[in-house]
Each structure stands twice: as C-alpha cells, then as structure tokens.
PDB file of N, CA and C in Angstrom:
ATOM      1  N   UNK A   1      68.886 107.374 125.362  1.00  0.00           N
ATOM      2  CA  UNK A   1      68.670 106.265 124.473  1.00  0.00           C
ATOM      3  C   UNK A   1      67.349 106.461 123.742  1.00  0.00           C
ATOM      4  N   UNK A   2      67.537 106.067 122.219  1.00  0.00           N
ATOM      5  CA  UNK A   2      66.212 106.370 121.537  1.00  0.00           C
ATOM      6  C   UNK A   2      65.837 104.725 121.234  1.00  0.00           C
ATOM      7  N   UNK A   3      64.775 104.297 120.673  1.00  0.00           N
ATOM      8  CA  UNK A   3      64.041 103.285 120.207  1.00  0.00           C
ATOM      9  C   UNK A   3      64.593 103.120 119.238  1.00  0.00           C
ATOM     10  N   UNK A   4      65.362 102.006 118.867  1.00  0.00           N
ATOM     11  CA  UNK A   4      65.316 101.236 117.711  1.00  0.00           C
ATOM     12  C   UNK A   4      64.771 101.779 116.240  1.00  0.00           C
ATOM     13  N   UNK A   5      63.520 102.044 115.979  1.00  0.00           N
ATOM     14  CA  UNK A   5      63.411 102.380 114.540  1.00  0.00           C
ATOM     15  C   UNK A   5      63.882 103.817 114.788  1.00  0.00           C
ATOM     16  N   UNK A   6      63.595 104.687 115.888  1.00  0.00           N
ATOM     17  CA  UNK A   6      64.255 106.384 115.395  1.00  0.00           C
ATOM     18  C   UNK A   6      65.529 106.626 115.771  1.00  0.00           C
ATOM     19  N   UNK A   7      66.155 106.160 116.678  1.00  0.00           N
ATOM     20  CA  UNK A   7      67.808 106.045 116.972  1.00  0.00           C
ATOM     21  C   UNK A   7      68.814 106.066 115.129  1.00  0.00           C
ATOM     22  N   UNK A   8      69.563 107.313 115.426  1.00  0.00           N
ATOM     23  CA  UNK A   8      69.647 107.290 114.162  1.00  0.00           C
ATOM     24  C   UNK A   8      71.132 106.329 113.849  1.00  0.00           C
ATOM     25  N   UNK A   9      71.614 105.537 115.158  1.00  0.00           N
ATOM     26  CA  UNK A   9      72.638 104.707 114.762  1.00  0.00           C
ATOM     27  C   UNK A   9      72.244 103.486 115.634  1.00  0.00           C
ATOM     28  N   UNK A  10      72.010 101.874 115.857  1.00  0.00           N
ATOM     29  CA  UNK A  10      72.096 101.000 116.095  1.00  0.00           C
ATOM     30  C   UNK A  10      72.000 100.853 117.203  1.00  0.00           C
ATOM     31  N   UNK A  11      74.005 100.735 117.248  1.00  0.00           N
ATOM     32  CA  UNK A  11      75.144 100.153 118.193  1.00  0.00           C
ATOM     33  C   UNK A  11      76.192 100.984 117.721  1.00  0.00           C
ATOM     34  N   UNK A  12      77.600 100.516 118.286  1.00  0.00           N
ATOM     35  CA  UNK A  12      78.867 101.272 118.189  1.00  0.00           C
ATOM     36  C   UNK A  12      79.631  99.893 118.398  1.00  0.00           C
ATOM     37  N   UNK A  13      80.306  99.730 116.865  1.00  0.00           N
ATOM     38  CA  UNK A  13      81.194  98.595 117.373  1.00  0.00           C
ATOM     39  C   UNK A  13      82.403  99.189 117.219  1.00  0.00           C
ATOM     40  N   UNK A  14      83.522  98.513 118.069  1.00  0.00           N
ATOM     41  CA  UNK A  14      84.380  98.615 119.059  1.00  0.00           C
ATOM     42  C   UNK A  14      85.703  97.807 118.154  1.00  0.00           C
ATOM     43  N   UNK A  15      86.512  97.871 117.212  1.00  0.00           N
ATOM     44  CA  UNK A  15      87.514  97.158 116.762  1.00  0.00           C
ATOM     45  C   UNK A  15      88.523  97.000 117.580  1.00  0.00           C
ATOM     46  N   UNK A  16      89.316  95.835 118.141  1.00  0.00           N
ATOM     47  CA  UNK A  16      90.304  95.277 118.516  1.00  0.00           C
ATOM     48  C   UNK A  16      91.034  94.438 117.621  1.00  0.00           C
ATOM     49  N   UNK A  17      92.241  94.830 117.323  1.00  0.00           N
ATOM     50  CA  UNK A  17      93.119  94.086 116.415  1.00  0.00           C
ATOM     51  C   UNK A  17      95.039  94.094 117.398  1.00  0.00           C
ATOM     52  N   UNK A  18      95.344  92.890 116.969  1.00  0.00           N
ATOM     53  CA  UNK A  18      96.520  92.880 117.767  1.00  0.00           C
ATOM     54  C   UNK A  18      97.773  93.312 116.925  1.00  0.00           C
ATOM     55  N   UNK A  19      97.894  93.393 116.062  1.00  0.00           N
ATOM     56  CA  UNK A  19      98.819  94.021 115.077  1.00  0.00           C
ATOM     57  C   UNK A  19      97.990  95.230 114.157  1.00  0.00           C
ATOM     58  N   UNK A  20      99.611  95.638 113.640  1.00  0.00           N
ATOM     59  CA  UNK A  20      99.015  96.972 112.707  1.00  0.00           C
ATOM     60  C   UNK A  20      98.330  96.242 111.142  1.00  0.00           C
ATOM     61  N   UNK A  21      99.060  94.863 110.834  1.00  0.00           N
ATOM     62  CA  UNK A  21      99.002  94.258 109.520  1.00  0.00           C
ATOM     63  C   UNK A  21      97.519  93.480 110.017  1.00  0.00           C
ATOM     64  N   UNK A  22      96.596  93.873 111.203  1.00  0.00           N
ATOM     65  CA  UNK A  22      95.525  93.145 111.290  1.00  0.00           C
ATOM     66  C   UNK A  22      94.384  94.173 110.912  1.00  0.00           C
ATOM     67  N   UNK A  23      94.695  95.839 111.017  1.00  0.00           N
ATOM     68  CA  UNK A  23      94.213  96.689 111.186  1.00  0.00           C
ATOM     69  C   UNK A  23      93.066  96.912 110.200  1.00  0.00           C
ATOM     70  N   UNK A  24      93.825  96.724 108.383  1.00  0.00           N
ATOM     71  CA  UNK A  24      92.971  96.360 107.057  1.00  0.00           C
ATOM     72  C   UNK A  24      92.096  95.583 107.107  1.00  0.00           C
ATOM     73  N   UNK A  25      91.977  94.384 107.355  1.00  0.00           N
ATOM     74  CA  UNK A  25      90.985  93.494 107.370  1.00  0.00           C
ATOM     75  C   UNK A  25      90.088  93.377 108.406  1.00  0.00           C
ATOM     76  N   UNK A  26      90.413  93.840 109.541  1.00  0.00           N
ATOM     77  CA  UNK A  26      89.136  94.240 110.579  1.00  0.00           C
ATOM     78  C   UNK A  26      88.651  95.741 110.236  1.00  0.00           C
ATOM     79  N   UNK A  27      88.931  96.691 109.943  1.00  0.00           N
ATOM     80  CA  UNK A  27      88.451  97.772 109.490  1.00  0.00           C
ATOM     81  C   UNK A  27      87.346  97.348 108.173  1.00  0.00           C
ATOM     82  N   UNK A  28      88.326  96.550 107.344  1.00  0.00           N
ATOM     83  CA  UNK A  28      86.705  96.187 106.065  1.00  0.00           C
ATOM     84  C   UNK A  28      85.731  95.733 106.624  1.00  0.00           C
ATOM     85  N   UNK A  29      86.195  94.354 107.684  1.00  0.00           N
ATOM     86  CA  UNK A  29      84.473  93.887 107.790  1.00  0.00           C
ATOM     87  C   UNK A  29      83.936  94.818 109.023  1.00  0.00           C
ATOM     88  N   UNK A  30      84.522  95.305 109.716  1.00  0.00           N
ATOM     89  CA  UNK A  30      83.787  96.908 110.594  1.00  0.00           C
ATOM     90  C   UNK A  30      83.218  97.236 109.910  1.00  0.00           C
ATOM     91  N   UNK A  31      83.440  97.785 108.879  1.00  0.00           N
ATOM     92  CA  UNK A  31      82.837  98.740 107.953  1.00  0.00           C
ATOM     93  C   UNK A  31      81.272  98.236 107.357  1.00  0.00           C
ATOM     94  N   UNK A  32      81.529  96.702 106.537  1.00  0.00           N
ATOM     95  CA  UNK A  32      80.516  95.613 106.350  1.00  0.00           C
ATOM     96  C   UNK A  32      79.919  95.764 107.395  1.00  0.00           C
ATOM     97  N   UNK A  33      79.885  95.584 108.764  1.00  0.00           N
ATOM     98  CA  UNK A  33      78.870  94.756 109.672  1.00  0.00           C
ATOM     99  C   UNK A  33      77.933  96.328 109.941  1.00  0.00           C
ATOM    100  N   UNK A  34      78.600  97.438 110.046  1.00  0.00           N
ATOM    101  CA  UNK A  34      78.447  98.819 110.265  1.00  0.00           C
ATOM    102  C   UNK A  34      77.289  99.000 109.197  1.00  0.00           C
ATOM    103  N   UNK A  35      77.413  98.667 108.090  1.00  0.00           N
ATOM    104  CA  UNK A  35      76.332  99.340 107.114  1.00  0.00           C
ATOM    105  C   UNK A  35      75.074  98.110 107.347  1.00  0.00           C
ATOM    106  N   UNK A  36      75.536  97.290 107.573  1.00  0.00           N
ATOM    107  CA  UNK A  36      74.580  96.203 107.701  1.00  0.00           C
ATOM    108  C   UNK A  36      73.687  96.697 108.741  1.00  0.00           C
ATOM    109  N   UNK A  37      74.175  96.347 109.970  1.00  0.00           N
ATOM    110  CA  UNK A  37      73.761  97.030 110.979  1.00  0.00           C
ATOM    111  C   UNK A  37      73.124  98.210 111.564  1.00  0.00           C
ATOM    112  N   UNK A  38      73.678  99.271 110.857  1.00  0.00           N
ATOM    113  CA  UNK A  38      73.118 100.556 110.920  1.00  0.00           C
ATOM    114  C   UNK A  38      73.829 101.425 112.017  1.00  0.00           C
ATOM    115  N   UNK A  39      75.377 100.662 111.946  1.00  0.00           N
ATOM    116  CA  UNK A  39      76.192 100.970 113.576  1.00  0.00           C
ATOM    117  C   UNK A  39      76.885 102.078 113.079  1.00  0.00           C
ATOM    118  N   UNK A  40      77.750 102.524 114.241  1.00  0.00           N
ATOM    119  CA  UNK A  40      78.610 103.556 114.021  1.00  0.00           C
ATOM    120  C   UNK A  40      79.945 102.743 114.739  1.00  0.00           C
ATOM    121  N   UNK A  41      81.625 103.009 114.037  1.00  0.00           N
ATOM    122  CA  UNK A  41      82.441 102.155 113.882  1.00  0.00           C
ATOM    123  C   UNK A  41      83.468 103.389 115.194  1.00  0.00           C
ATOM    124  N   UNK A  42      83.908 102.977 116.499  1.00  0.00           N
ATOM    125  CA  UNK A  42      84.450 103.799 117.226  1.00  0.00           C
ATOM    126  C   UNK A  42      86.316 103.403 117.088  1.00  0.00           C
ATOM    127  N   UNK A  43      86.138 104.362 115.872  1.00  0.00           N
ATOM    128  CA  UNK A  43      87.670 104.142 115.429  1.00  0.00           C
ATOM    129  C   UNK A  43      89.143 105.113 116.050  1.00  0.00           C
ATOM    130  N   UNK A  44      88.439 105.571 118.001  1.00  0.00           N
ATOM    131  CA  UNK A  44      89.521 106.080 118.814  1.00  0.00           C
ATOM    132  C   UNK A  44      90.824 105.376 118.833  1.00  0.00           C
ATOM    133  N   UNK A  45      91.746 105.740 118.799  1.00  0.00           N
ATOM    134  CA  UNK A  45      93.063 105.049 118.862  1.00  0.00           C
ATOM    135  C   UNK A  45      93.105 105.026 121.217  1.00  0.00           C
ATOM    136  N   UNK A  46      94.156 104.240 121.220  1.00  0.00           N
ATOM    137  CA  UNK A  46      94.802 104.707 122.438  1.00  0.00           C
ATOM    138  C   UNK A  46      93.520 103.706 123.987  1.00  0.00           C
ATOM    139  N   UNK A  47      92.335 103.215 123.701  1.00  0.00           N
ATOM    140  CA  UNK A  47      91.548 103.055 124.305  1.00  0.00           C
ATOM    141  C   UNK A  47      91.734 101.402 124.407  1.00  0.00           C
ATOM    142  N   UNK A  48      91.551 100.638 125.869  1.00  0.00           N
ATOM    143  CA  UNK A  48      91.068  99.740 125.978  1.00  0.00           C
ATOM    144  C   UNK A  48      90.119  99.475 125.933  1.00  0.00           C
ATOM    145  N   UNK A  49      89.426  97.955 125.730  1.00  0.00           N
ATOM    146  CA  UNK A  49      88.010  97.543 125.917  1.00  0.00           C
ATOM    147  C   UNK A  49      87.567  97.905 126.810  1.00  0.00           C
ATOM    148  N   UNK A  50      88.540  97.892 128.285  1.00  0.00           N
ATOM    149  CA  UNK A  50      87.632  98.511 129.485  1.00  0.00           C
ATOM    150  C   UNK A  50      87.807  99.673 129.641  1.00  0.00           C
ATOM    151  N   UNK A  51      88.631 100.359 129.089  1.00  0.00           N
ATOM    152  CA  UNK A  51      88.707 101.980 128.817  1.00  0.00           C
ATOM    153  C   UNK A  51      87.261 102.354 128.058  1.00  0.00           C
ATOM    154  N   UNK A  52      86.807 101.718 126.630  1.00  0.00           N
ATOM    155  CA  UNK A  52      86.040 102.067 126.361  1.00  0.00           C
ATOM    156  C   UNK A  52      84.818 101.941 127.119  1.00  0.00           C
ATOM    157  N   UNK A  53      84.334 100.934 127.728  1.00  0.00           N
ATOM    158  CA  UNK A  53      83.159 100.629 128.596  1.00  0.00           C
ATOM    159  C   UNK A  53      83.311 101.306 129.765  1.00  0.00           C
ATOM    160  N   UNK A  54      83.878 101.731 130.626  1.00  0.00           N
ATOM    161  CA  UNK A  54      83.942 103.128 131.099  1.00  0.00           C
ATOM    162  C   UNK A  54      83.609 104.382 130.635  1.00  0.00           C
ATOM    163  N   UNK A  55      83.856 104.651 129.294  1.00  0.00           N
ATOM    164  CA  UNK A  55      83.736 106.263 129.139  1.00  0.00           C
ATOM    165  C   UNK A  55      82.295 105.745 128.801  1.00  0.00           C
ATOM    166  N   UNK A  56      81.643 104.966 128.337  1.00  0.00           N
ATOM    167  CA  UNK A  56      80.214 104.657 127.878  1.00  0.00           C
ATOM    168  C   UNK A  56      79.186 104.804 129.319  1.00  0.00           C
ATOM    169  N   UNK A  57      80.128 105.137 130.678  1.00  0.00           N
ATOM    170  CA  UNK A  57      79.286 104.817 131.804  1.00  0.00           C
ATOM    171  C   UNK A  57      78.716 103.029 131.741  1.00  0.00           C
ATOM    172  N   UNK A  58      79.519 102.310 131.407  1.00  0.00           N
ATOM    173  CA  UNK A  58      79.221 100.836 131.505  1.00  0.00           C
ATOM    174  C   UNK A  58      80.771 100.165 132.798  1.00  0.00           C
ATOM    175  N   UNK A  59      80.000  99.662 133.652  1.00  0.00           N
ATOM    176  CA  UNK A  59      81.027  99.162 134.408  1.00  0.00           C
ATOM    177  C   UNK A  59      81.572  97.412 134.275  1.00  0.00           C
TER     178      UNK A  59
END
C-alpha cells in the first residue's frame, strides 16, 4: 500500500448489476465516480462480492 498523494490509483470499485440491461448505466457512472476519484474500475466478469474480497486477501 502506497500513501494517498503517490498511490497511483485511489480505490478499486467493484460494479454489481443484476441484469445485463443494468450493465450500461452502472458502467457510465463507474466510469464518472472512477475519474473523479482517481479509482480503477474492476471490470472481472464471473466474481462475487465475496469472491472479490477474498482474492484482495480481505476476509
């Protein structure tokens, strides 16, 4: 983990959408909150929320 001003990405946000016709409109504002933020958008297919917080070493 780096500090805040030299970390060259944020956070990592995590999209959950329950349909495919939800997929467009959470991907735009991902994208929005991402540049805002300074995040990086973890656009793996196939992963749960607790799938993902596992591979992060988060229990």
């Amino acid at each position: 983990m780096l500090p805040p001003k030299v970390a060259p990405q944020k956070g990592v946000l995590v999209t959950i959408f329950r349909k495919d016709e939800e997929r467009a409109q959470v991907m735009e504002r991902a994208t929005k909150l991402a540049k805002d933020l300074g995040a990086h958008i973890d656009t793996r297919d196939g992963l749960t929320p607790l799938g993902a917080s596992r591979s992060a070493g988060c229990i």
